[in-house]
Protein backbone atom coordinates (compact mmCIF):
# COMPACT_ATOMS: atom_id res chain seq x y z
CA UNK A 1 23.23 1.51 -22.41
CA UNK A 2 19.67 2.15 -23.38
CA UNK A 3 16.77 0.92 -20.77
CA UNK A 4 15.67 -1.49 -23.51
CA UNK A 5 19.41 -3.04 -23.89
CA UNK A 6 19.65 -3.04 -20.37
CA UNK A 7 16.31 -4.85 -19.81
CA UNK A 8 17.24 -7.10 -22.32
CA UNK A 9 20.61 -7.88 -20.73
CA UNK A 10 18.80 -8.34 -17.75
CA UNK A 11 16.18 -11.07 -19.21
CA UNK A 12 20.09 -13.32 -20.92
CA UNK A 13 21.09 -13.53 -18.02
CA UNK A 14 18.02 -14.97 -15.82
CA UNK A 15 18.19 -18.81 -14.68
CA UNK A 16 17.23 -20.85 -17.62
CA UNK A 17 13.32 -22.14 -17.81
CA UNK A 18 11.85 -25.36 -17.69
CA UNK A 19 11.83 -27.38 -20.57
CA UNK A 20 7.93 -26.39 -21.46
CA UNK A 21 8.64 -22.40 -20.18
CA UNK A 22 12.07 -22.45 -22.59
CA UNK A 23 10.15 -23.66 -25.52
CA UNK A 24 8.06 -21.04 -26.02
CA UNK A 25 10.30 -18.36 -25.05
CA UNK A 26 11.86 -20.01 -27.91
CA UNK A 27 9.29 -19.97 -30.40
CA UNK A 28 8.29 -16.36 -29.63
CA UNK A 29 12.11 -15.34 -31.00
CA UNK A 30 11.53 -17.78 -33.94
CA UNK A 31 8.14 -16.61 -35.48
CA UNK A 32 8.88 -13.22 -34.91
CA UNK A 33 12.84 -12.83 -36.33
CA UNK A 34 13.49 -16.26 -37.66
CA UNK A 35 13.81 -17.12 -41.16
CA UNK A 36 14.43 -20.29 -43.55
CA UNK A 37 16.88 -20.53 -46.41
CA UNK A 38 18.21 -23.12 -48.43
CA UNK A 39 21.73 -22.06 -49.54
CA UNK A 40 23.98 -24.44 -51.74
CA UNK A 41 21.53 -27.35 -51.16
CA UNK A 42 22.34 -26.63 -46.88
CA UNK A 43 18.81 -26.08 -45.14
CA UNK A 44 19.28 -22.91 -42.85
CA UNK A 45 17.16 -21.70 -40.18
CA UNK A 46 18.33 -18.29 -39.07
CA UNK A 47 16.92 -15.97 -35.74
CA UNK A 48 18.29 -12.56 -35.71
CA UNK A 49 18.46 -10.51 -32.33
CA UNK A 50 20.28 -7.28 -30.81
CA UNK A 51 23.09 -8.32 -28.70
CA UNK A 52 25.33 -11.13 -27.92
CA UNK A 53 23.68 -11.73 -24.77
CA UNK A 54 20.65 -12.30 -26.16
CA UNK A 55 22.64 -14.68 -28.87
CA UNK A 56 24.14 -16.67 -26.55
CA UNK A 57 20.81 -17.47 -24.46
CA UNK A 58 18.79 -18.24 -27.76
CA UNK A 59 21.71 -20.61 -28.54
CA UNK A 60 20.95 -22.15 -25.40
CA UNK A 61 17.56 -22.25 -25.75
CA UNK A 62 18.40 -24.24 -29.14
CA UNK A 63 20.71 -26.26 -27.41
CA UNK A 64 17.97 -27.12 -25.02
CA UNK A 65 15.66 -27.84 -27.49
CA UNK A 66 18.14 -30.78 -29.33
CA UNK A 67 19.77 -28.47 -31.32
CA UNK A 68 23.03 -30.08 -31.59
CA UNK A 69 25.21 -27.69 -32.90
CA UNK A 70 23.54 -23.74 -33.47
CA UNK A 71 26.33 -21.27 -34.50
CA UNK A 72 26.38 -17.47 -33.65
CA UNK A 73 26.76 -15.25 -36.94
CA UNK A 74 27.50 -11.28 -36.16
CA UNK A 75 27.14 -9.06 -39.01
CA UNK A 76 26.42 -5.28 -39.49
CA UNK A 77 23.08 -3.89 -39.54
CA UNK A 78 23.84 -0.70 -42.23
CA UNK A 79 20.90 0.76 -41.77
CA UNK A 80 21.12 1.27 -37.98
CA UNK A 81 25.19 1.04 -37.75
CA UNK A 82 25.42 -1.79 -35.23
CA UNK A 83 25.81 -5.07 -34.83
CA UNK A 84 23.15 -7.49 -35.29
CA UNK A 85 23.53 -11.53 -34.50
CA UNK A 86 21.98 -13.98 -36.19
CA UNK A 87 21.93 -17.60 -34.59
CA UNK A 88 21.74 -20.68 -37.24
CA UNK A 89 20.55 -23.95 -37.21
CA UNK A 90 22.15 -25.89 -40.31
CA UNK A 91 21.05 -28.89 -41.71
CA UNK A 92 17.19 -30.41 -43.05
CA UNK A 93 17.20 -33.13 -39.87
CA UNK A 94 17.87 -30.50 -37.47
CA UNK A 95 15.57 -28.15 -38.54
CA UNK A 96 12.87 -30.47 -39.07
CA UNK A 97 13.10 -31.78 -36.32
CA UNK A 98 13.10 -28.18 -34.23
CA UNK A 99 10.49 -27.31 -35.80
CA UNK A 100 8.09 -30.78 -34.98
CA UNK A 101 9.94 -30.48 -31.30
CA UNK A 102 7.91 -26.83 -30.68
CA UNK A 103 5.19 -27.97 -32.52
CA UNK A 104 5.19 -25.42 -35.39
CA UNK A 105 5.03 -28.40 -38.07
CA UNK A 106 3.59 -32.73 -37.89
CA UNK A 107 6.54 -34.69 -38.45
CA UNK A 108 6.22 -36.21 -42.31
CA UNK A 109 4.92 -33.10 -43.39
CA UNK A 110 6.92 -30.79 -45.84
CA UNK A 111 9.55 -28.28 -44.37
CA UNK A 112 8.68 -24.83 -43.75
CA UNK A 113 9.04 -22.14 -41.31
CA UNK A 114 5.06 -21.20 -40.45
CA UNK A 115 4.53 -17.09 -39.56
CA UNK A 116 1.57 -17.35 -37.21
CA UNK A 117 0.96 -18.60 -33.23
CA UNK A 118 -2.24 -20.69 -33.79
CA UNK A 119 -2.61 -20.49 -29.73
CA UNK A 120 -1.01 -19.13 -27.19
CA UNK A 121 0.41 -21.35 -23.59
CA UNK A 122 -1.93 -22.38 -21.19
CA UNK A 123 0.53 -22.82 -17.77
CA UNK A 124 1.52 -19.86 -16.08
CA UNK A 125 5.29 -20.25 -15.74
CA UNK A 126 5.17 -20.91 -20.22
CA UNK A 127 3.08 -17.57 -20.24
CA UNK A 128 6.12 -15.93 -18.70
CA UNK A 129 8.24 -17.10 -20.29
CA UNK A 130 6.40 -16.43 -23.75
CA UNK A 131 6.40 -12.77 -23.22
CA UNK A 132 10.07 -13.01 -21.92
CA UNK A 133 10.67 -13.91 -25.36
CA UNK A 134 8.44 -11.64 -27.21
CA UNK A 135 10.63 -8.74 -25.69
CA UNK A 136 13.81 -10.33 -26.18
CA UNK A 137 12.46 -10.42 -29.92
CA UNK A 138 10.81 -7.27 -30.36
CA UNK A 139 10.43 -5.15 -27.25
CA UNK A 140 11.44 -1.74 -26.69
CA UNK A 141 10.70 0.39 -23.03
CA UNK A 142 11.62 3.90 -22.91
CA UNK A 143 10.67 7.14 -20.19
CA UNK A 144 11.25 10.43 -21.13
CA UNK A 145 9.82 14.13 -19.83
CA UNK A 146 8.25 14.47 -23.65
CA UNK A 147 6.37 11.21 -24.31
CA UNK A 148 6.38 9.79 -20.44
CA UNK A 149 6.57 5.52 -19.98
CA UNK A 150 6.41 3.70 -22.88
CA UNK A 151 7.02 -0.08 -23.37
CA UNK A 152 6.04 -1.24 -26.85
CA UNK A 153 6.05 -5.22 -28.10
CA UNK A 154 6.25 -5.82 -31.84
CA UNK A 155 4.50 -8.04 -32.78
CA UNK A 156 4.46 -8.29 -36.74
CA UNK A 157 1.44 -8.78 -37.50
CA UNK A 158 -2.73 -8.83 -35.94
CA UNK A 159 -3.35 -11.81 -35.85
CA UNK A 160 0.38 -13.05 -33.10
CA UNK A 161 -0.60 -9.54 -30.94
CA UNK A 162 -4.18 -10.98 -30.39
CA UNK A 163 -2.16 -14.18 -28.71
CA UNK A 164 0.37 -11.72 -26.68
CA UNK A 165 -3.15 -9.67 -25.86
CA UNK A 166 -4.92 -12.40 -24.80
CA UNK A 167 -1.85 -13.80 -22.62
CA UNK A 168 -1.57 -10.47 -20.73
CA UNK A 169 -4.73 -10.07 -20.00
CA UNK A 170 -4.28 -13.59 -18.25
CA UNK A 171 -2.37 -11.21 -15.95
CA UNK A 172 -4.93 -8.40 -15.72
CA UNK A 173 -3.00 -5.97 -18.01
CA UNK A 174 -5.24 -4.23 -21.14
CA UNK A 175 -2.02 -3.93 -23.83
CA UNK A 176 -3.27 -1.15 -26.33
CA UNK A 177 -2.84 -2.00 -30.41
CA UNK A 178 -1.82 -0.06 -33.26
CA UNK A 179 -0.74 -0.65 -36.57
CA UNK A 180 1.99 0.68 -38.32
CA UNK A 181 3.53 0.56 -41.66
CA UNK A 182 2.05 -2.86 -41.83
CA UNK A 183 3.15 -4.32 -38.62
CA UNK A 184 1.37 -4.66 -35.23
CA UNK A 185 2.27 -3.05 -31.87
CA UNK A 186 1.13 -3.76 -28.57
CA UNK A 187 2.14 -1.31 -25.69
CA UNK A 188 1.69 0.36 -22.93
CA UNK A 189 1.91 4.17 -21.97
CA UNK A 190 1.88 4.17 -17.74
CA UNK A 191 3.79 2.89 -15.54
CA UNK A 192 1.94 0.67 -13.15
CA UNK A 193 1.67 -1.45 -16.47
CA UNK A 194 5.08 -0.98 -17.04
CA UNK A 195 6.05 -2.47 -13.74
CA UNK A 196 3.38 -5.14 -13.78
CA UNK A 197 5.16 -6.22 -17.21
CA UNK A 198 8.54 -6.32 -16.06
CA UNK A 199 7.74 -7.82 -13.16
CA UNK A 200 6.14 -10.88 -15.23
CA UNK A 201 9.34 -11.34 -17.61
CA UNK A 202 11.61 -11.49 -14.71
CA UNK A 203 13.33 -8.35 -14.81
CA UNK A 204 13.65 -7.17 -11.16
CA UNK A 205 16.59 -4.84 -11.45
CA UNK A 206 15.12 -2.60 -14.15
CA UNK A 207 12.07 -2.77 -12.19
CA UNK A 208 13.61 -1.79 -9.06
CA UNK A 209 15.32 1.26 -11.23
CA UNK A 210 11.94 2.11 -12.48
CA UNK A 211 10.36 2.39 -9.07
CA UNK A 212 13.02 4.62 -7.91
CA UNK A 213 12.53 7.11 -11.27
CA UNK A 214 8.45 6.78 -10.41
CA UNK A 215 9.77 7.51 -6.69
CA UNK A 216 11.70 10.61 -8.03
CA UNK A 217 9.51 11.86 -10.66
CA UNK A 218 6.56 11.73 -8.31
CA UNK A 219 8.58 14.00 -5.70
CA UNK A 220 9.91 16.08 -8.31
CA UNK A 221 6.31 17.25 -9.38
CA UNK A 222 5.10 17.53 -6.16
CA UNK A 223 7.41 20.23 -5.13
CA UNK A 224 7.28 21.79 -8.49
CA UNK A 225 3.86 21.37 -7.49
CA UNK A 226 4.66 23.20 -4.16
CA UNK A 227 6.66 25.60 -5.90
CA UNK A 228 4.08 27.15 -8.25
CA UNK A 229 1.48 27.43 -5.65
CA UNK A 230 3.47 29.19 -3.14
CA UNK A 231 4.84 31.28 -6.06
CA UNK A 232 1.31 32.31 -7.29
CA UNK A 233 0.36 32.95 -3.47
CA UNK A 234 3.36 35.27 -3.18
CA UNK A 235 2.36 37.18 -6.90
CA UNK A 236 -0.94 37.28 -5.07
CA UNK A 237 0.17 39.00 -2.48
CA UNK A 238 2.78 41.57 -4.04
CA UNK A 239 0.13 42.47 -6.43
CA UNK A 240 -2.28 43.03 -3.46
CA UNK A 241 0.15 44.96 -1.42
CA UNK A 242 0.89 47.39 -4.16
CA UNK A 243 -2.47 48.21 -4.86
CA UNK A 244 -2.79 48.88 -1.07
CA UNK A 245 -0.01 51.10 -1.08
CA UNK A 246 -1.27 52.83 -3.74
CA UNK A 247 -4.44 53.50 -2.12
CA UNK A 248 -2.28 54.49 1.10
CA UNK A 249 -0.45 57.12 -1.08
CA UNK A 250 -3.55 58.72 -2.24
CA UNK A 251 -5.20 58.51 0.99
CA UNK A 252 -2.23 60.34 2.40
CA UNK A 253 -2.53 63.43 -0.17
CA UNK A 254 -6.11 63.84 0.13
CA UNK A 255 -6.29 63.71 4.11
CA UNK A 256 -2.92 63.01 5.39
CA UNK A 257 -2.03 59.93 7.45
CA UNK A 258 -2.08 61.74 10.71
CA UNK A 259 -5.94 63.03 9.95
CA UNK A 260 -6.85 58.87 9.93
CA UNK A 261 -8.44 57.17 12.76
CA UNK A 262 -5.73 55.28 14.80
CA UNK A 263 -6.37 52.24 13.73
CA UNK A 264 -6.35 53.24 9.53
CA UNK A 265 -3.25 55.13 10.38
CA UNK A 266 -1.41 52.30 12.08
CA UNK A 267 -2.64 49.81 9.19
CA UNK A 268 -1.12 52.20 6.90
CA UNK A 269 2.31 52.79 8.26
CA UNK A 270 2.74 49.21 8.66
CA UNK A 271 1.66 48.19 5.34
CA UNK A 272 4.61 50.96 4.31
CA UNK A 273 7.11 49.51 6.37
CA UNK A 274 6.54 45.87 5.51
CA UNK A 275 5.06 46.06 1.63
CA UNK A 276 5.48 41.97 1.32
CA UNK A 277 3.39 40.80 4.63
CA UNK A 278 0.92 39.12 4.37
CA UNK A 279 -2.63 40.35 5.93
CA UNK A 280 -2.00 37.14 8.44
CA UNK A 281 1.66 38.64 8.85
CA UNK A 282 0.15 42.18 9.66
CA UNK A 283 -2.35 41.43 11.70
CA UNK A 284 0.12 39.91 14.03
CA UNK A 285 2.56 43.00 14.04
CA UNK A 286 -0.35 45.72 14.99
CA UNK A 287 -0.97 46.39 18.71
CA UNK A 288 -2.95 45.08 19.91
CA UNK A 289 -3.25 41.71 17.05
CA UNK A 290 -6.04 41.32 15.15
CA UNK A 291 -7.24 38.61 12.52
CA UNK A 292 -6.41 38.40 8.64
CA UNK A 293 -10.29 39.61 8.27
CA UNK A 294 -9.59 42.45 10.68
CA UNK A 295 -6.33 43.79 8.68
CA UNK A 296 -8.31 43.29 5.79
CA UNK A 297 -11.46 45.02 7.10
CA UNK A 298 -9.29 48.14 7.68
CA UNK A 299 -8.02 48.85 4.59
CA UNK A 300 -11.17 48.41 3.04
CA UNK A 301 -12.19 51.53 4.74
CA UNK A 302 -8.96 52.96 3.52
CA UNK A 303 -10.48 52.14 -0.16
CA UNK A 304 -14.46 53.25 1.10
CA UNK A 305 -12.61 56.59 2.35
CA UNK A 306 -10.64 57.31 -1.22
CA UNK A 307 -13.73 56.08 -3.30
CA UNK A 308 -15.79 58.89 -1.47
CA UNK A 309 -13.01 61.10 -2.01
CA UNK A 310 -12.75 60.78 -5.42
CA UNK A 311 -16.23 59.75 -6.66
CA UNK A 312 -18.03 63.07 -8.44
CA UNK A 313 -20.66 64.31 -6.48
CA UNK A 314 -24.21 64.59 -7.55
C-alpha cells in the first residue's frame, strides 16, 4: 500500500468527530469530489473517493449529518485501472436538506450543489477536522531519494486553497501554491511540515513511520557523510605518500639512503616500509617520536635536498 492509501486508511478509521468537526470534514469531500445529477426525474448527489474505507466513513459522515439512507456505488476508474467509490444521496428532500444542514444553500432557495468555501471554520477541533477531509478528498504524501518529502492537497481551484492556506497558517504552517492544468495545489516539500500536518489530521501511525524514515535517513547521510570524508582523507594521504616515495627513490639514486643524515634516513625507510601511514602514524613509529609537523618537517628536507640536486645551476 502506498503512504497516501495508508494515511488515508489511517484518517477512516479515527474516532468519529463532533457534530460541528464532522460537518466540515464533510463538506471538504463534497465541494471538492461531489457532484449533482438529476437522472429519470431522481435528484442525485454523488461524492467520489479512493477506497472503501474512505466510503464507508463519508457514509457515516452522511449518516451523521441526517442522511437517512446514502448508498455506496463502486465502479472502475479506466483511466487509472482501479476502483473508485462513489457514495449517493438520492432524493430532492434529502439533498436539500444536506445541503441547508452544512450551510452550502438557505432553505427555500433553488437546489444546487455550490463549488466554492465562502469561509473557512473558526474552532480549532472543525479546523482539524476540515483538513482531515481535504486529504481524504484530494491529498497525496510521498518520500523518495529523487524528489525528497512531498505532501500535496488539491484543492481545485484558487480561490478553496486560499481557505485551506489561511486555515494552516492558523497552525503556523506556510503551504506553498501552484497551479496546474487549471487546478490548484497546496503542498509542502520538508518534513517538519510534513509531520506538523499529519500530526493535525490525526494520523499518528504514519507519523510515527515518518519519524523513524527522518530517524534513518538522517543517520544514513551522516555516515555517508562520514564515509566520504574519511575516504577523501585516506586519497589524501595515498596521494601524499606516493609522491614522498617518489622523492625517496630519487633521493636514494642521487646520494644513497645511507649518505642521509640519521634522521632523513630513518624517515625514509619508514615511509618505505609503511607507504599508507599517516605523518601522525609515523611520527609515532620513529625513535625517539616526534610530532606530525616534525615527520613532515623531515621530508621536506628530503624535497629541499632533491630540488638542489636537480635544479640547473647558474
Amino acid at each position: 500500500m502506498s503512504l497516501t492509501g495508508q494515511v488515508k486508511q489511517e484518517l477512516a478509521r479515527s474516532e468519529e468527530s463532533l457534530a460541528c468537526c464532522s460537518s466540515w470534514e464533510l463538506k471538504a469531500l463534497l465541494l471538492k469530489n461531489g457532484y449533482y445529477t438529476i437522472r429519470h426525474n431522481t435528484h442525485i448527489l454523488s461524492i467520489a473517493v479512493d477506497g472503501y474505507a474512505v466510503a464507508r466513513r463519508l457514509f457515516n459522515l452522511l449518516r451523521m449529518a441526517g442522511v437517512a439512507s446514502p448508498t455506496i456505488v463502486r465502479q472502475q476508474e479506466k483511466r487509472l485501472h482501479k476502483n473508485q467509490f462513489l457514495v449517493r444521496v438520492y432524493g430532492y428532500d434529502q439533498v436539500d436538506a444536506l445541503l441547508v444542514y452544512l450551510d452550502l444553500k438557505e432553505a427555500g432557495r433553488q437546489l444546487s450543489l455550490p463549488r466554492l468555501f465562502t469561509s473557512g471554520p473558526k474552532r480549532t477541533c472543525c479546523k482539524r477536522a476540515f483538513l482531515r477531509g481535504a486529504f481524504l478528498a484530494g491529498g497525496s504524501i510521498s518520500i523518495s531519494r529523487r524528489s525528497g518529502y512531498h505532501l500535496e492537497l488539491n484543492c481545485s481551484n484558487a480561490d478553496d486553497a486560499q481557505v485551506y492556506q489561511k486555515t494552516l497558517q492558523s497552525f503556523n504552517l506556510e503551504p506553498l501554491l501552484r497551479i496546474r492544468n487549471g487546478s490548484a495545489f497546496i503542498y509542502f516539500k520538508n518534513a517538519e511540515a510534513m509531520a506538523d500536518y499529519l500530526r493535525i489530521i490525526g494520523a499518528g501511525s504514519t507519523l510515527l513511520q515518518l519519524e523513524s524514515m527522518r530517524v534513518v535517513k538522517s543517520m544514513r547521510n551522516q555516515v555517508n557523510r562520514l564515509v566520504n570524508c574519511e575516504t577523501a582523507n585516506l586519497e589524501k594521504v595515498v596521494a601524499s605518500a606516493q609522491q614522498q616515495l617518489d622523492v625517496i627513490e630519487q633521493v636514494d639514486r642521487l646520494f644513497g639512503l645511507d649518505n642521509l643524515t640519521p634522521a632523513l634516513r630513518e624517515a625514509a625507510l619508514i615511509r618505505k616500509s609503511f607507504p599508507e601511514a599517516s605523518f601522525k602514524e609515523l611520527g609515532e613509529m620513529v625513535n625517539p617520536p616526534v610530532s606530525k609537523s616534525g615527520m613532515s618537517h623531515r621530508f621536506r628536507q628530503l624535497e629541499k635536498l632533491l630540488d638542489k640536486a636537480t635544479s640547473p645551476r647558474s
